[in-house]
Protein backbone atom coordinates (compact mmCIF):
# COMPACT_ATOMS: atom_id res chain seq x y z
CA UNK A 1 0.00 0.00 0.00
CA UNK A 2 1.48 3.40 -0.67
CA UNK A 3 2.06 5.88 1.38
CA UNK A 4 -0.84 8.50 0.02
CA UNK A 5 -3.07 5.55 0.56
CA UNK A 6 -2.66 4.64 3.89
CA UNK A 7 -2.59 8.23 5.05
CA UNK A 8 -5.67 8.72 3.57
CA UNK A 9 -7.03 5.40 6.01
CA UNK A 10 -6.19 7.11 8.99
CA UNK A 11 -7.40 10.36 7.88
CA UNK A 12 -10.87 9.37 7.38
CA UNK A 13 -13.62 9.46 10.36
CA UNK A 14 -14.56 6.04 11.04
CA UNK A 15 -16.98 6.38 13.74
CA UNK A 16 -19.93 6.42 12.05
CA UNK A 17 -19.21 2.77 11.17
CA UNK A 18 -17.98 0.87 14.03
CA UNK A 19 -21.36 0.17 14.96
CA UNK A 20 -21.62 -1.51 12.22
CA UNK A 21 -18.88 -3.85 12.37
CA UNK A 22 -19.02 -7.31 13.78
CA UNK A 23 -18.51 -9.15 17.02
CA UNK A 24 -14.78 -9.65 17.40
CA UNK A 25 -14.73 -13.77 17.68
CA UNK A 26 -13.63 -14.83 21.23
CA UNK A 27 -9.60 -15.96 21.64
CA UNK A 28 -10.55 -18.94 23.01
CA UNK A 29 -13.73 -20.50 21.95
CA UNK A 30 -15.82 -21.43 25.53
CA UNK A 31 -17.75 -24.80 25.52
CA UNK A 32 -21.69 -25.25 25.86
CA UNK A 33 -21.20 -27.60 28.69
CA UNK A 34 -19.34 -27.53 32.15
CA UNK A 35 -18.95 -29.34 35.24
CA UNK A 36 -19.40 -28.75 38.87
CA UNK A 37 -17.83 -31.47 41.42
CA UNK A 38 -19.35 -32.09 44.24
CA UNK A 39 -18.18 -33.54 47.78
CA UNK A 40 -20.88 -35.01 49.79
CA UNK A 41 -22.18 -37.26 53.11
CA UNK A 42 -22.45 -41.09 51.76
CA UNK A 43 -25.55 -40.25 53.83
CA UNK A 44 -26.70 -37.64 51.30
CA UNK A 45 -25.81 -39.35 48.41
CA UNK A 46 -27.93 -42.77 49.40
CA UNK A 47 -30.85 -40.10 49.77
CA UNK A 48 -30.68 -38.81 46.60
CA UNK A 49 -30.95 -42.01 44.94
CA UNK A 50 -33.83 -42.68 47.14
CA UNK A 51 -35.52 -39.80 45.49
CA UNK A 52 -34.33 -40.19 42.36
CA UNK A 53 -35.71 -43.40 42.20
CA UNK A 54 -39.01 -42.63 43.71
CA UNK A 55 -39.19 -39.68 40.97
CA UNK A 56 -38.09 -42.15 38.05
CA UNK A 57 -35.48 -39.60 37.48
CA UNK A 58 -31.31 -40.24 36.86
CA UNK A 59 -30.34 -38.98 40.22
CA UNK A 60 -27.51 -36.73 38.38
CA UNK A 61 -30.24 -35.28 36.52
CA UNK A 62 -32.50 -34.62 39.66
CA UNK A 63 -29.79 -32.61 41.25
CA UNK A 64 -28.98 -30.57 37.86
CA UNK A 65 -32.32 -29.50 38.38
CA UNK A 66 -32.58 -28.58 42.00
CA UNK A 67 -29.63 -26.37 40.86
CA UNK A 68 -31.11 -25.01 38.00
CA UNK A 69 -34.33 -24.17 40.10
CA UNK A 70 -32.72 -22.71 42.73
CA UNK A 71 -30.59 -19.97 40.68
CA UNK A 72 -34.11 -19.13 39.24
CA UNK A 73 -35.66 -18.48 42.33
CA UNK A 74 -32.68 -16.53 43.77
CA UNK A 75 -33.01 -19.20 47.23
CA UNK A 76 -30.79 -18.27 50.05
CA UNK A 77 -29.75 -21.34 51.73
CA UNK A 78 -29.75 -21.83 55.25
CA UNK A 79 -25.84 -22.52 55.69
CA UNK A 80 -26.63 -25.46 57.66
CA UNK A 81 -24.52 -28.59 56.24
CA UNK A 82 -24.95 -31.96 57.63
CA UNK A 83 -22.47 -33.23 60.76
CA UNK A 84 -20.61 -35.65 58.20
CA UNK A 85 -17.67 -36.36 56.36
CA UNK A 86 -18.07 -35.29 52.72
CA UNK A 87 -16.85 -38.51 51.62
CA UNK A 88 -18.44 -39.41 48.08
CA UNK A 89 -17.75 -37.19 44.75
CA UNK A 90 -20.47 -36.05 43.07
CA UNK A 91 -19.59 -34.96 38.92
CA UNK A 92 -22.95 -33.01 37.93
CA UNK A 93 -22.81 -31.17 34.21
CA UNK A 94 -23.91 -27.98 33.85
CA UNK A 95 -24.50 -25.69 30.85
CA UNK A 96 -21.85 -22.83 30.81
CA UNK A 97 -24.13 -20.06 31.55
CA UNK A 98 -25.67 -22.47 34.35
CA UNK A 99 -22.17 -22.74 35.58
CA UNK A 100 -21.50 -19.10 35.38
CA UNK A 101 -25.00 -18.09 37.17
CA UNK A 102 -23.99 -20.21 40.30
CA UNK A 103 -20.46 -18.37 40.36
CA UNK A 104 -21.72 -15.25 40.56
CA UNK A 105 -24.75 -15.96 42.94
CA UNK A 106 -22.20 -17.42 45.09
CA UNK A 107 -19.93 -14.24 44.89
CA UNK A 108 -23.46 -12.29 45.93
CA UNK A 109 -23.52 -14.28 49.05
CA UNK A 110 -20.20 -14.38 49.39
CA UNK A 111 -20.07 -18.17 49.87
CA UNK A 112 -17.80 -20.43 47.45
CA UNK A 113 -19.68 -21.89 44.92
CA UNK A 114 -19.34 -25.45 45.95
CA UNK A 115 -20.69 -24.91 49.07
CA UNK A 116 -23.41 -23.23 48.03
CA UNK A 117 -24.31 -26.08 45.54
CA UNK A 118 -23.79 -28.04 48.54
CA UNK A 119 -26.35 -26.08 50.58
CA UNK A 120 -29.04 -26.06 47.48
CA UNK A 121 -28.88 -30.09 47.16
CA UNK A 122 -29.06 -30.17 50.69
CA UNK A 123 -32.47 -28.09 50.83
CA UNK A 124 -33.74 -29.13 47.91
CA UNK A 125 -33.61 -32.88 49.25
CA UNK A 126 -35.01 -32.34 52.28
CA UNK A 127 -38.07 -30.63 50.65
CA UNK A 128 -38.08 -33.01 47.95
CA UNK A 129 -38.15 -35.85 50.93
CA UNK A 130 -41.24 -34.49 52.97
CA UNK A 131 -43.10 -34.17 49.44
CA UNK A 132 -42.95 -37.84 48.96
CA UNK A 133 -42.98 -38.70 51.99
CA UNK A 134 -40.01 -40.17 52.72
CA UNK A 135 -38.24 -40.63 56.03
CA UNK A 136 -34.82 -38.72 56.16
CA UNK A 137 -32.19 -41.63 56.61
CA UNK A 138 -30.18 -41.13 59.96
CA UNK A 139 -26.55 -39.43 59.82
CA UNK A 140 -23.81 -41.50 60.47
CA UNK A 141 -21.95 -40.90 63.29
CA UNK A 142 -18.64 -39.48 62.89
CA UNK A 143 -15.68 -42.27 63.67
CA UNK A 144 -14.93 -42.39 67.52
CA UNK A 145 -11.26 -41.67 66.77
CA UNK A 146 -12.20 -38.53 65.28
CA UNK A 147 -14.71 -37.23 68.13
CA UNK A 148 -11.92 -38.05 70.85
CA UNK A 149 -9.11 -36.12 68.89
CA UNK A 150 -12.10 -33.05 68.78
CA UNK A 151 -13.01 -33.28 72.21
CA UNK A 152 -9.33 -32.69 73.62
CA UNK A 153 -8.55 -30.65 71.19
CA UNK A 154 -11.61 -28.47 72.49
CA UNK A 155 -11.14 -26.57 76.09
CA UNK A 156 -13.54 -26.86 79.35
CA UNK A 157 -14.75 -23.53 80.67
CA UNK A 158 -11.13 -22.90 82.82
CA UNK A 159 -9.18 -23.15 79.60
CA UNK A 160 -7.86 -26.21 80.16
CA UNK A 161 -8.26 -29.48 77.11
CA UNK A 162 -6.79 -32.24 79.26
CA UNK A 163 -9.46 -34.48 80.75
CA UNK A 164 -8.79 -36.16 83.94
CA UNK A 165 -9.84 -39.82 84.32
CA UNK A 166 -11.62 -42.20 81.84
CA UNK A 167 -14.95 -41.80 83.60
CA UNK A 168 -14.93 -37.81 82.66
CA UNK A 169 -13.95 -38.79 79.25
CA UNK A 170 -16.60 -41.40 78.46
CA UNK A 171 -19.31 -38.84 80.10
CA UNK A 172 -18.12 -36.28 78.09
CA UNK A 173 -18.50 -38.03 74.77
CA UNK A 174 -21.24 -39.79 75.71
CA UNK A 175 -23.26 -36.16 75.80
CA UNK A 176 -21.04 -35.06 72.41
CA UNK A 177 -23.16 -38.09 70.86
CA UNK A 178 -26.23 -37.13 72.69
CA UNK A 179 -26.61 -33.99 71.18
CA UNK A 180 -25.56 -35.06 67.56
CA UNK A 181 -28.62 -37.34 67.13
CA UNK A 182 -26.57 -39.52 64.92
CA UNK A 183 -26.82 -43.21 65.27
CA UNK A 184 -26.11 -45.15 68.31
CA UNK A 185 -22.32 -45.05 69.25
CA UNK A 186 -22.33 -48.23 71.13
CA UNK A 187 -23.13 -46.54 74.72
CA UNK A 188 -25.07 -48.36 77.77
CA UNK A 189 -26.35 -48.86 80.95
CA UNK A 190 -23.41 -49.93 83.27
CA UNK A 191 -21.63 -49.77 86.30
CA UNK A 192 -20.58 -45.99 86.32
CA UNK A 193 -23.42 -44.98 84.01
CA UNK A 194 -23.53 -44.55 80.40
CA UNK A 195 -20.26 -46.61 79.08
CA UNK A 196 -18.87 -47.37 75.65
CA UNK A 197 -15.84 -49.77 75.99
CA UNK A 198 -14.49 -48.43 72.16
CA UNK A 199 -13.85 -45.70 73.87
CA UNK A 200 -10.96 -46.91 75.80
CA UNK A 201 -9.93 -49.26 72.57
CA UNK A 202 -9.76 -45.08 71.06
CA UNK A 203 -7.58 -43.83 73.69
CA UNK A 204 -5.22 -46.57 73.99
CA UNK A 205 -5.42 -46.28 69.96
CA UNK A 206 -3.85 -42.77 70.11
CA UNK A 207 -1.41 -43.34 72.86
CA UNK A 208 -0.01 -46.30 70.78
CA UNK A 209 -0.10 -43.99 67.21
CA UNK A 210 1.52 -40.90 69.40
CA UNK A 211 -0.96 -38.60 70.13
CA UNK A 212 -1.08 -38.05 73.45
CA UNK A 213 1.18 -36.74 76.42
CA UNK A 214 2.11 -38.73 79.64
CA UNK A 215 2.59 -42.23 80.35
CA UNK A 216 -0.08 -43.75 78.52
CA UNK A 217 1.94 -42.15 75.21
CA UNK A 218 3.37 -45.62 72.41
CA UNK A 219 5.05 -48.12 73.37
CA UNK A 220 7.07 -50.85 71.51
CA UNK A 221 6.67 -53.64 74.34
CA UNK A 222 3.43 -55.44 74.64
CA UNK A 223 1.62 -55.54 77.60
CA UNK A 224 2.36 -58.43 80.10
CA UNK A 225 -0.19 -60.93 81.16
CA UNK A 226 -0.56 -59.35 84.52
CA UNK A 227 -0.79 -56.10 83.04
CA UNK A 228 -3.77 -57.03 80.66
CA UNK A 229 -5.40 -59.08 83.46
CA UNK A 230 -5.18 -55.09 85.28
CA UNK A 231 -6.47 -53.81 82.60
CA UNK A 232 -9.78 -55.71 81.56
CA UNK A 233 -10.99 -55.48 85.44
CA UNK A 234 -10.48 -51.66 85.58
CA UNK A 235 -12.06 -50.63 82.01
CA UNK A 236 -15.23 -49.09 83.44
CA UNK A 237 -13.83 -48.36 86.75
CA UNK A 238 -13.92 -44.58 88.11
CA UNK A 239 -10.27 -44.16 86.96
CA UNK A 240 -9.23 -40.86 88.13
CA UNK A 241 -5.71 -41.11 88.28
CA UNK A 242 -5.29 -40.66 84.24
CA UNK A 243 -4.93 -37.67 82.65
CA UNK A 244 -5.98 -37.53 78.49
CA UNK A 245 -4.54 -34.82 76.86
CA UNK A 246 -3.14 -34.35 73.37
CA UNK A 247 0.54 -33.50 72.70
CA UNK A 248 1.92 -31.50 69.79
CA UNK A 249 1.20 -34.29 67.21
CA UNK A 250 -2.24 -34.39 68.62
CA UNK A 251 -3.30 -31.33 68.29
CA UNK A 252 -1.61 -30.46 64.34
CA UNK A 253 -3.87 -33.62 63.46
CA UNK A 254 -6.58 -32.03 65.10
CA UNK A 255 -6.09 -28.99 63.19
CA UNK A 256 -6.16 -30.69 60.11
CA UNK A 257 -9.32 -32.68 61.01
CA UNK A 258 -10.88 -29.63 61.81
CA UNK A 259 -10.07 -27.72 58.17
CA UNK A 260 -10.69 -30.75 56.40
CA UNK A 261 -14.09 -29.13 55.54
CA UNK A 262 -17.05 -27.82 56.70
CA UNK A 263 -18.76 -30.64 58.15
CA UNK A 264 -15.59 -30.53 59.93
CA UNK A 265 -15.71 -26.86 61.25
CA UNK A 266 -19.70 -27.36 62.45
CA UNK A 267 -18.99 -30.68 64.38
CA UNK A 268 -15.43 -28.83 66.37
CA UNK A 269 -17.84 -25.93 67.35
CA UNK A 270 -20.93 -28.14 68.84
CA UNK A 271 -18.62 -30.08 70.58
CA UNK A 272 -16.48 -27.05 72.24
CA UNK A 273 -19.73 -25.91 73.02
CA UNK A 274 -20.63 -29.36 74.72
CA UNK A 275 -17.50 -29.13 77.13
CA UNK A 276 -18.29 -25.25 78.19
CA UNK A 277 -21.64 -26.53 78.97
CA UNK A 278 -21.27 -29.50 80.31
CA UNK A 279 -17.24 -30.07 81.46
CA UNK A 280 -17.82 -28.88 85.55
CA UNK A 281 -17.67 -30.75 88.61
CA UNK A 282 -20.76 -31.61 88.13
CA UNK A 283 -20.70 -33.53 85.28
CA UNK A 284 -21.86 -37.03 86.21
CA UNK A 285 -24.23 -35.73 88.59
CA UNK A 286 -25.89 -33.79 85.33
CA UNK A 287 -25.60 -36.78 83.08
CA UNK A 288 -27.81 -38.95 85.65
CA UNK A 289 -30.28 -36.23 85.81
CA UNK A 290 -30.80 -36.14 82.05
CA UNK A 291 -30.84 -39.61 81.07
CA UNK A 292 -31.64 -41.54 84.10
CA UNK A 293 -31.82 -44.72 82.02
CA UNK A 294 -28.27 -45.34 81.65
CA UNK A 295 -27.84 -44.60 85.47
CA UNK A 296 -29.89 -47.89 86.31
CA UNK A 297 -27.21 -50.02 86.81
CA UNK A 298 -24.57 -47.60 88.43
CA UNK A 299 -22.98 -48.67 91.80
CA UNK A 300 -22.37 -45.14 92.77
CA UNK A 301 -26.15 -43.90 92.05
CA UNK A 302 -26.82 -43.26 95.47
CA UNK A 303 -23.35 -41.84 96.12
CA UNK A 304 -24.07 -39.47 93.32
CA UNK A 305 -27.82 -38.65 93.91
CA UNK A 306 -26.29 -37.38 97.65
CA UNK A 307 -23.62 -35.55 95.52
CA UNK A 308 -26.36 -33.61 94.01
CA UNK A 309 -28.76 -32.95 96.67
CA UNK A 310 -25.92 -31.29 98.06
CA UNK A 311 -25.11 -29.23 95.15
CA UNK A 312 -28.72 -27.99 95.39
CA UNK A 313 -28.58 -26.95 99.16
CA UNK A 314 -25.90 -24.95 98.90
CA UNK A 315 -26.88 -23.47 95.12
């Protein structure tokens, strides 16, 4: 091109047509279809199918549409996620714009995206359950290991997270459970109220992997005959001479337990709430008082019924 010509190009007022020019073609050409990946309860999951089933719908499809509804109507979840390991991957596809939508109606909340998916199935199944019907399946419990770790990692109302004596510590989780309302964890009726022998399989578990401080911490020799004899008569003894506490190991795996995700994060704060409330001297008296039945066959009933009459005269 010569020069007089391409002087003349940039001489001349183009702005009456660049309206009138096309769409510049995107760099990187987006695709019609996305995916969202979704960790979940087993729990959750085996409901879902339920539904699914009972709606003759693919269950992937059932929650594509729970999402789809709930961007529609502009729902504001509760924030409430179950008490459970989000063990079970979930791949759900999305169209783009679908995709997009949930991003920025998460940024409005100011809640990750995921989570907020999260939150929709989780509503949307438990409405989706009462319209049919259909009995919400119980929560599992969370392992025993990991409620132990979470309880000392947690602090009583003096600041303190050591527990003294196995009969504090089985109380203690024993109301943990209580107030979860997940299934059973194995407690009953016994000598010094409600007892769950796994418990002290749990402990001696995490002095043997290194968790915790004091004597009780791993070791390489095996117990003696004498010494196992020792043992199995004083499981659900009032052992008060033991301290439970976690060491430095302990507590960085209780840390990481605890940001493992939000299930996580809920289940840490009911149960540091659990030992303000209920981690005072009067402890066992309380836990007779609220669930009588697994004080029926405690030796120290009386002992501890005089313990709290006590408590009330001079209250």
């Amino acid at each position: 091109m010569s020069g007089d010509r391409w002087d003349s190009l940039l001489d001349q007022d183009w702005s009456k047509a660049w309206d009138s020019l096309p769409e510049a073609p995107a760099l990187v050409a987006r695709p019609k279809s996305a995916q969202i990946t979704l960790r979940l309860p087993a729990s959750l999951v085996e409901r879902v199918k339920r539904v699914a089933v009972a709606r003759s719908l693919p269950y992937h499809a059932l929650v594509r549409s729970w999402l789809v509804d709930a961007l529609r109507e502009s729902l504001i979840p509760a924030g409430e996620l179950a008490l459970e390991p989000q063990a079970v991957q979930l791949n759900v596809k999305l169209d783009q714009d679908v995709l997009d939508q949930l991003k920025a109606r998460a940024d409005e909340l100011r809640r990750p995206y995921h989570r907020l998916a999260r939150e929709w199935v989780d509503a949307a199944l438990e409405r989706e359950e009462q319209a049919l019907g259909l009995a919400a399946s119980p929560a599992r419990r969370p392992a025993t290991k990991d409620l132990v770790v979470l309880l000392l990692h947690a602090a009583n109302p003096d600041g303190q997270d050591a527990i003294r004596g196995m009969t504090r510590l089985q109380k203690l989780l024993f109301v943990v459970e209580q107030t979860l309302g997940a299934q059973s964890g194995g407690f009953y009726a016994y000598d010094y109220g409600p007892f769950n022998e796994q418990v002290n399989d749990t402990v001696e578990a995490l002095a043997l992997a290194g968790f915790l401080h004091g004597p009780d911490a791993a070791s390489a020799a095996p117990p003696s005959f004498a010494e196992m004899i020792a043992t199995t008569s004083e499981r659900a003894g009032p052992r008060t001479s033991e301290e439970f506490a976690l060491n430095a190991q302990g507590h960085e795996a209780a840390d990481r337990l605890v940001r493992s995700n939000r299930a996580y994060e809920q289940l840490f704060e009911r149960i540091r709430q659990v030992r303000a409330q209920w981690d005072k001297p009067d402890l066992v008296e309380r836990v007779y008082e609220t669930w009588p039945q697994y004080a029926e066959r405690s030796v120290i009933k009386d002992e501890v019924a005089a313990r709290r009459a006590r408590r009330t005269r001079n209250a």
